[in-house]
Protein backbone atom coordinates (compact mmCIF):
# COMPACT_ATOMS: atom_id res chain seq x y z
CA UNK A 1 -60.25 -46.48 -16.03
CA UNK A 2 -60.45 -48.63 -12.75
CA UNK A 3 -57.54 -47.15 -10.15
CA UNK A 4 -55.85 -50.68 -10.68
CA UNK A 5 -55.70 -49.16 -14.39
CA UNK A 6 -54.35 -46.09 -13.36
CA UNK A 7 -51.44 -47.42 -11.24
CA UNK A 8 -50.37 -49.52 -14.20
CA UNK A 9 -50.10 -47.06 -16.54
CA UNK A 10 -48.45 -44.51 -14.49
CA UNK A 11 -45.55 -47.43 -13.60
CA UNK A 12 -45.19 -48.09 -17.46
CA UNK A 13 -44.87 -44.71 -18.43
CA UNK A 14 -42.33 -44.18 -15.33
CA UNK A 15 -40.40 -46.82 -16.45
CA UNK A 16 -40.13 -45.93 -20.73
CA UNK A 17 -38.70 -42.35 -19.50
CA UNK A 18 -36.28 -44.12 -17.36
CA UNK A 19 -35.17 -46.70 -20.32
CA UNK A 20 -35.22 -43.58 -22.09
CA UNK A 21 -32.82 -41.36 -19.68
CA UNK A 22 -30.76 -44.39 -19.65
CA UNK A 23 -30.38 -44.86 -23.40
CA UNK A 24 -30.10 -41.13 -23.45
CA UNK A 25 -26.99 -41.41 -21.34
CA UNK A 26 -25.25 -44.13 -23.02
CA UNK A 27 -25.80 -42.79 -26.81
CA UNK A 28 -24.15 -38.99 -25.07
CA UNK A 29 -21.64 -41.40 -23.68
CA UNK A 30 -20.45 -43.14 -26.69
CA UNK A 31 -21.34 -39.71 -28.80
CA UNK A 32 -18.41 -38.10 -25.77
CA UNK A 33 -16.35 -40.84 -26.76
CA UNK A 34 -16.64 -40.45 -30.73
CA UNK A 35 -15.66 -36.86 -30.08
CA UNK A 36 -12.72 -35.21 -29.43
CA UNK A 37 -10.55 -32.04 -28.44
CA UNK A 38 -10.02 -30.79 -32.25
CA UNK A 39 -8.03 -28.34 -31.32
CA UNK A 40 -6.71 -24.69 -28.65
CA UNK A 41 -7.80 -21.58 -28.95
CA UNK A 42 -6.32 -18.60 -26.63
CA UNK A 43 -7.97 -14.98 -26.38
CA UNK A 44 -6.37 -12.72 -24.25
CA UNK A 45 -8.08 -9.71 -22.33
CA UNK A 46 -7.16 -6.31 -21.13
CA UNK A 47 -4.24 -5.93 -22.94
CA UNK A 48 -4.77 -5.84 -26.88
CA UNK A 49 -0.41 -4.70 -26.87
CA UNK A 50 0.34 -8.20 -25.35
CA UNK A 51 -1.79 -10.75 -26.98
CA UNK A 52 1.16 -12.14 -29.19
CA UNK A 53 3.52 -12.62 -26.92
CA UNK A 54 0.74 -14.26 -24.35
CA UNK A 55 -0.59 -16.55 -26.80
CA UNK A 56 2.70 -17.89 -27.99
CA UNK A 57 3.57 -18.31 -23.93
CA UNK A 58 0.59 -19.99 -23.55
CA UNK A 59 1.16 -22.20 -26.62
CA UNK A 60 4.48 -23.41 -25.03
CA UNK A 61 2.82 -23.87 -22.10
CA UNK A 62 0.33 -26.01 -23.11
CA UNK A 63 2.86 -28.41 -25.17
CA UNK A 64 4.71 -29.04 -21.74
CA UNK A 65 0.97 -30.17 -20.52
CA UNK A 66 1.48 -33.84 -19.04
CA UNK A 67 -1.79 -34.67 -20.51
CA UNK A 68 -2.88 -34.83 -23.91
CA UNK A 69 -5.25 -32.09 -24.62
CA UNK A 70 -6.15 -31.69 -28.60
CA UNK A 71 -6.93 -34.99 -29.76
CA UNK A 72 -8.34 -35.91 -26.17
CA UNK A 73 -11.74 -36.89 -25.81
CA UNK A 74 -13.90 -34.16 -24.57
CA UNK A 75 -15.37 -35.98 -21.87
CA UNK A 76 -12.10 -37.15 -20.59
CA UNK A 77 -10.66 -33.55 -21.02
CA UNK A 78 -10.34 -32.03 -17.18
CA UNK A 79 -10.87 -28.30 -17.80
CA UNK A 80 -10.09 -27.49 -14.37
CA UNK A 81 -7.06 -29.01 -14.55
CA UNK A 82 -5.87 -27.21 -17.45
CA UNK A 83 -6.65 -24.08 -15.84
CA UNK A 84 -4.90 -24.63 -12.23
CA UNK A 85 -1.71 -25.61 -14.19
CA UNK A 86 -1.65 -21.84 -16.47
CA UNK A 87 -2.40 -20.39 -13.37
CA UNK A 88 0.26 -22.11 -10.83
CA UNK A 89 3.01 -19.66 -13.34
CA UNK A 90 2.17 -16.73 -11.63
CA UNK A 91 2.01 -15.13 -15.22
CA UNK A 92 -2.07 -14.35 -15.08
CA UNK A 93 -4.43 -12.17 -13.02
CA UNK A 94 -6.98 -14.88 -14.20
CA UNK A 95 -7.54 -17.89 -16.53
CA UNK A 96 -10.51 -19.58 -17.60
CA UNK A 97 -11.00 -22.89 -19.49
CA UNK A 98 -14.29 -24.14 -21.24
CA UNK A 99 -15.45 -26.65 -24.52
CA UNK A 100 -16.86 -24.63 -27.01
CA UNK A 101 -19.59 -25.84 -29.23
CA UNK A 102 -17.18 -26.70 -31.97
CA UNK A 103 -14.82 -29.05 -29.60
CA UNK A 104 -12.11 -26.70 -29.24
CA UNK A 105 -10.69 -26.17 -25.87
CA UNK A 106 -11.45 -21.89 -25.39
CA UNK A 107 -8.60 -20.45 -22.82
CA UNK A 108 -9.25 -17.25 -21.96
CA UNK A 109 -6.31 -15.35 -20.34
CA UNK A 110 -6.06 -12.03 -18.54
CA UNK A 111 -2.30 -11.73 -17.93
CA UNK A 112 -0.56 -9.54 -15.20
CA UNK A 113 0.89 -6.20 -16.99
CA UNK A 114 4.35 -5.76 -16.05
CA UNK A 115 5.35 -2.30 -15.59
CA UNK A 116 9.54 -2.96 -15.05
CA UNK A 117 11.51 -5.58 -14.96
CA UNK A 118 13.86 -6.45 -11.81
CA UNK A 119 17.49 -7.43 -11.81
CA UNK A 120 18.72 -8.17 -8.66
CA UNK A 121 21.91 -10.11 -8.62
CA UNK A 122 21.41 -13.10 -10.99
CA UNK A 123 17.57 -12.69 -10.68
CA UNK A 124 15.41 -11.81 -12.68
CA UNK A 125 11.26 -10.74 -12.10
CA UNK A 126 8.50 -8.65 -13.61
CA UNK A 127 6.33 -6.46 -11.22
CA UNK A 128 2.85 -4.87 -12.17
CA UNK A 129 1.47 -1.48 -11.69
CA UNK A 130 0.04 -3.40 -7.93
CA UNK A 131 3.87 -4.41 -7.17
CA UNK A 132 2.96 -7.48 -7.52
CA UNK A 133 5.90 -10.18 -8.66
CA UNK A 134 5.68 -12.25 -11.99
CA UNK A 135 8.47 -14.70 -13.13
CA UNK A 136 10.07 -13.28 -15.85
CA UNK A 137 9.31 -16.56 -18.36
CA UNK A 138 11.35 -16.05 -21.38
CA UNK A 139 8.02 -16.97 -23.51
CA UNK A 140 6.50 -14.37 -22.13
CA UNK A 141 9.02 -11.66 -22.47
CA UNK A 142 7.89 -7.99 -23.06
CA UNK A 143 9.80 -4.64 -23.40
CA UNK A 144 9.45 -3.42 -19.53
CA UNK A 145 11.85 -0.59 -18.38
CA UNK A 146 14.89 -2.16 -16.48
CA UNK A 147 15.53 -1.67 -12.75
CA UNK A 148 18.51 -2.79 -10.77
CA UNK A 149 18.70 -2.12 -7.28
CA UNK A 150 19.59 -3.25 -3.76
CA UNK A 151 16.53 -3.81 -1.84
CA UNK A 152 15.52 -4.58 1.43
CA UNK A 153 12.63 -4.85 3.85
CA UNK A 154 12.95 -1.28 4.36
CA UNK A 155 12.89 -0.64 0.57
CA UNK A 156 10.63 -2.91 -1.52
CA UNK A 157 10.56 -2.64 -5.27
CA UNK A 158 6.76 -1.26 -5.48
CA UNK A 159 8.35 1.58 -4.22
CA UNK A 160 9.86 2.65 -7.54
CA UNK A 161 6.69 2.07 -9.69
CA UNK A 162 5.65 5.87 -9.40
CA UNK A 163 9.09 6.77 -10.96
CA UNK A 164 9.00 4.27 -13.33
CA UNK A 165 5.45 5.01 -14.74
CA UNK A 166 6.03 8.71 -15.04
CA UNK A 167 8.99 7.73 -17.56
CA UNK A 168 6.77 5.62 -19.57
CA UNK A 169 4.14 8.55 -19.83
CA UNK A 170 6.78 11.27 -20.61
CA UNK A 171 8.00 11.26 -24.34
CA UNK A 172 11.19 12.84 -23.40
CA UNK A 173 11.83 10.76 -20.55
CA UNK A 174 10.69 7.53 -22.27
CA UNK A 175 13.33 8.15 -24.98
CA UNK A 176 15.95 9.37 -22.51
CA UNK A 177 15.97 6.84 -20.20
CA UNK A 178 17.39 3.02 -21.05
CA UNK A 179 17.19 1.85 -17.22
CA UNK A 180 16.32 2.97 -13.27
CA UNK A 181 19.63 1.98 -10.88
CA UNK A 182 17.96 2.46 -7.28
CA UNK A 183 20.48 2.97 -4.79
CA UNK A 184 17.94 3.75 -1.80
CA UNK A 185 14.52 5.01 -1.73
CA UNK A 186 16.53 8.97 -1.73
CA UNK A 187 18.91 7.99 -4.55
CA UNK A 188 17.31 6.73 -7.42
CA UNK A 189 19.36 6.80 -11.05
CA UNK A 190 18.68 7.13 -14.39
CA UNK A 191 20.64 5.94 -17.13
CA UNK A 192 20.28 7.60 -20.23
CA UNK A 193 20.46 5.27 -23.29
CA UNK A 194 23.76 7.88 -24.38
CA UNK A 195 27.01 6.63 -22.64
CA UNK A 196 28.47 9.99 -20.56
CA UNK A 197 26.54 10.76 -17.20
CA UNK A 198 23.65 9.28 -14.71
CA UNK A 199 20.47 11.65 -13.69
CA UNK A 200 19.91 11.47 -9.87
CA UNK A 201 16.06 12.08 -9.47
CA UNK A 202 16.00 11.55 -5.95
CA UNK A 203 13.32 10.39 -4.68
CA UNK A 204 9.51 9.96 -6.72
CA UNK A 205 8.19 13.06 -5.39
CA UNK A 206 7.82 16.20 -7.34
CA UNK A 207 8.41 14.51 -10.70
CA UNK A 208 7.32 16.83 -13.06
CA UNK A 209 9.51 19.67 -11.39
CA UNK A 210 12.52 17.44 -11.64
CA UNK A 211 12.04 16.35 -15.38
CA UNK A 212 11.69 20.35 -16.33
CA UNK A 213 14.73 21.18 -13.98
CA UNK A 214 16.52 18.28 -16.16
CA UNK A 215 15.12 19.82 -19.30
CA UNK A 216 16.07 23.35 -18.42
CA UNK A 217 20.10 21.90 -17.29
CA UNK A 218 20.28 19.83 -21.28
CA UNK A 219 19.34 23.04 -22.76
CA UNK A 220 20.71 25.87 -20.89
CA UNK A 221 24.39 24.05 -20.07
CA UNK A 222 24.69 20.33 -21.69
CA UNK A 223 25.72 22.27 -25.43
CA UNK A 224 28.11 24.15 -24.05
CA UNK A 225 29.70 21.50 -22.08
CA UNK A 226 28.85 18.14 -23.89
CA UNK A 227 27.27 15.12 -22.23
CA UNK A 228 30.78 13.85 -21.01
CA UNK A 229 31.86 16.63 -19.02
CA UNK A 230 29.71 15.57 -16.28
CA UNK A 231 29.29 12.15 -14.39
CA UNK A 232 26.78 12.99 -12.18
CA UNK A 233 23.30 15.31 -12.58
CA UNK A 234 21.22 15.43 -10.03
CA UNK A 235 17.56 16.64 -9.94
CA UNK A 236 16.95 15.38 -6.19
CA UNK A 237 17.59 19.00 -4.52
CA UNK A 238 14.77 21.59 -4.30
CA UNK A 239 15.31 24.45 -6.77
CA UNK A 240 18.79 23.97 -8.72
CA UNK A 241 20.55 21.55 -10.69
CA UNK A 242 23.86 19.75 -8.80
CA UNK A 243 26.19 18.34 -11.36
CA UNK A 244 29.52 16.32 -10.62
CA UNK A 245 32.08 17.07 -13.14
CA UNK A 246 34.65 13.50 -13.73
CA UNK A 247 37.63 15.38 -12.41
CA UNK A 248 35.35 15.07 -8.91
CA UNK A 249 35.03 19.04 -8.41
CA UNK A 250 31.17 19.64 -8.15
CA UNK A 251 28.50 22.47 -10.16
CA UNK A 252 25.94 23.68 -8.94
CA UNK A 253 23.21 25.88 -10.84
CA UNK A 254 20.43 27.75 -9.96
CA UNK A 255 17.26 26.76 -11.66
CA UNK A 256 15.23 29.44 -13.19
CA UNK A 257 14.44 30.14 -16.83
CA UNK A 258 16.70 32.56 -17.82
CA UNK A 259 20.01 32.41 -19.62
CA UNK A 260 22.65 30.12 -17.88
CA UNK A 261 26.05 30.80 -18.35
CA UNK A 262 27.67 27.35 -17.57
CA UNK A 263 31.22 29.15 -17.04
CA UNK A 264 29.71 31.61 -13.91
CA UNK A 265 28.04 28.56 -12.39
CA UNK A 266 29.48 28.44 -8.65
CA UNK A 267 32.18 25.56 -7.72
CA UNK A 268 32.14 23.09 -4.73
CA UNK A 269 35.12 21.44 -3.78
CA UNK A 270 33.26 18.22 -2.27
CA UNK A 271 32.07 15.36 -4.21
CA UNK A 272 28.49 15.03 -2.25
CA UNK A 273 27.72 19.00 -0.82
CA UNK A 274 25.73 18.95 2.57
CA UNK A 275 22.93 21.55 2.89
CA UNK A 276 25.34 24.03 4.49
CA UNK A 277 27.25 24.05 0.71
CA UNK A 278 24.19 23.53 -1.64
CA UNK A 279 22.79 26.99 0.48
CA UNK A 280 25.52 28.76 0.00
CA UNK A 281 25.73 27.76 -3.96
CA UNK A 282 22.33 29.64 -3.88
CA UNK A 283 23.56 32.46 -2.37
């Protein structure tokens, strides 16, 4: 074949794969068109305990969507779109939208685990195990221990999350335990699910020593004295039990595992003891 040859042949064959790419691209283009979004389908990750209650959020969600999305041709459905708008509700460590080979829409959702829920005057928030905040959607409501509180810059709600997490591992606690009040980062409450008295834990260190000195107080004293005699039990001090009885007078008892007899305990005349009176209840 003469080069002239050559030259012709290699512009004809350029120019059937370019009818070819263009043909290509209008059959996908009217195939796109023919097609559409048949329908949603939401997995959730990380948290097998909270895929209901995601996917039904999410479901809500998605009908509020200004745009069309099953139905929708799939190559006029904006993916990207979809997934900035789940993730502008603050509800999801991550989100992540794609067309599946069957023209569904696939969401896949990792949501933030609340580990309490805040009540702070008339609001309302979720914070995870991080501190981080998450509105407290009702469509994506879950059973997180309750804390109320007055907080500041000087005391942030992350700071309760140690207290909060050691009640959700204890089995006692967990049953005990219906909210947190945190009055300051020294003076944090709980409220037993059992109207009668509040448990003053203090502070989140040395947990475990204040949930057996708590322990040791409900078996040793509570039978003999019920679970209204007291308003107050607090756990906070080092070493003993200080309990406020309603009438104001306050109890103090030493903690060790040995028989307590609730009617020797020694009486403090002041509502709130300062360290000179707590020392000389352990004398």
């Amino acid at each position: 074949m003469t080069p002239t040859g050559r030259t012709i042949t290699k512009w004809s064959i350029l120019l059937l794969l370019c009818a070819y790419c263009i043909s290509m691209s209008v059959w996908a283009k009217s195939e796109a068109d023919r097609h559409v979004c048949e329908g949603i389908d939401i997995e959730v990750k990380g948290n097998r305990n909270m895929d209901a209650v995601v996917v039904k959020g999410v479901a809500r969600e998605l009908a509020r969507y200004p745009r069309r999305i099953k139905g929708e041709p799939l190559n006029k459905l904006n993916t990207l779109a979809i997934e900035k708008y789940l993730s502008d509700l603050n509800t999801f460590e991550s989100v992540n939208c794609m067309i599946s080979s069957g023209g569904r829409l696939k969401i896949e959702i990792v949501p933030l685990v609340p580990v309490m829920r805040l009540f702070i005057g008339d609001k309302s928030y979720y914070v995870n195990k991080d501190g981080k905040q998450i509105d407290s959607k009702a469509e994506f409501y879950t059973d997180a221990p309750v804390v109320t509180g007055k907080f500041n810059a000087n005391f942030e709600p992350w700071e309760v999350v140690p207290l909060v997490k050691f009640i959700a591992k204890d089995p006692m606690l967990k049953e005990l335990v219906a909210m947190v009040e945190a009055q300051d980062s020294q003076n944090l409450l709980l409220v037993p699910r059992m109207l009668g008295h509040v448990v003053n834990f203090g502070d989140t260190t040395r947990l475990e020593e204040k949930k057996e000195a708590l322990k040791l107080f409900y078996r040793k004293v509570m039978p003999y004295k019920g679970w209204e005699e007291y308003d107050t039990i607090s756990v906070k001090f080092r070493d003993q039990v200080v309990a406020t009885r309603r009438v104001k007078p306050v109890i103090a008892a030493p903690i060790e595992d040995d028989d307590i007899d609730p009617d020797e305990t020694t009486l403090v005349d002041n509502l709130n003891p300062s360290e000179e009176d707590i020392a000389k209840t352990e004398e």
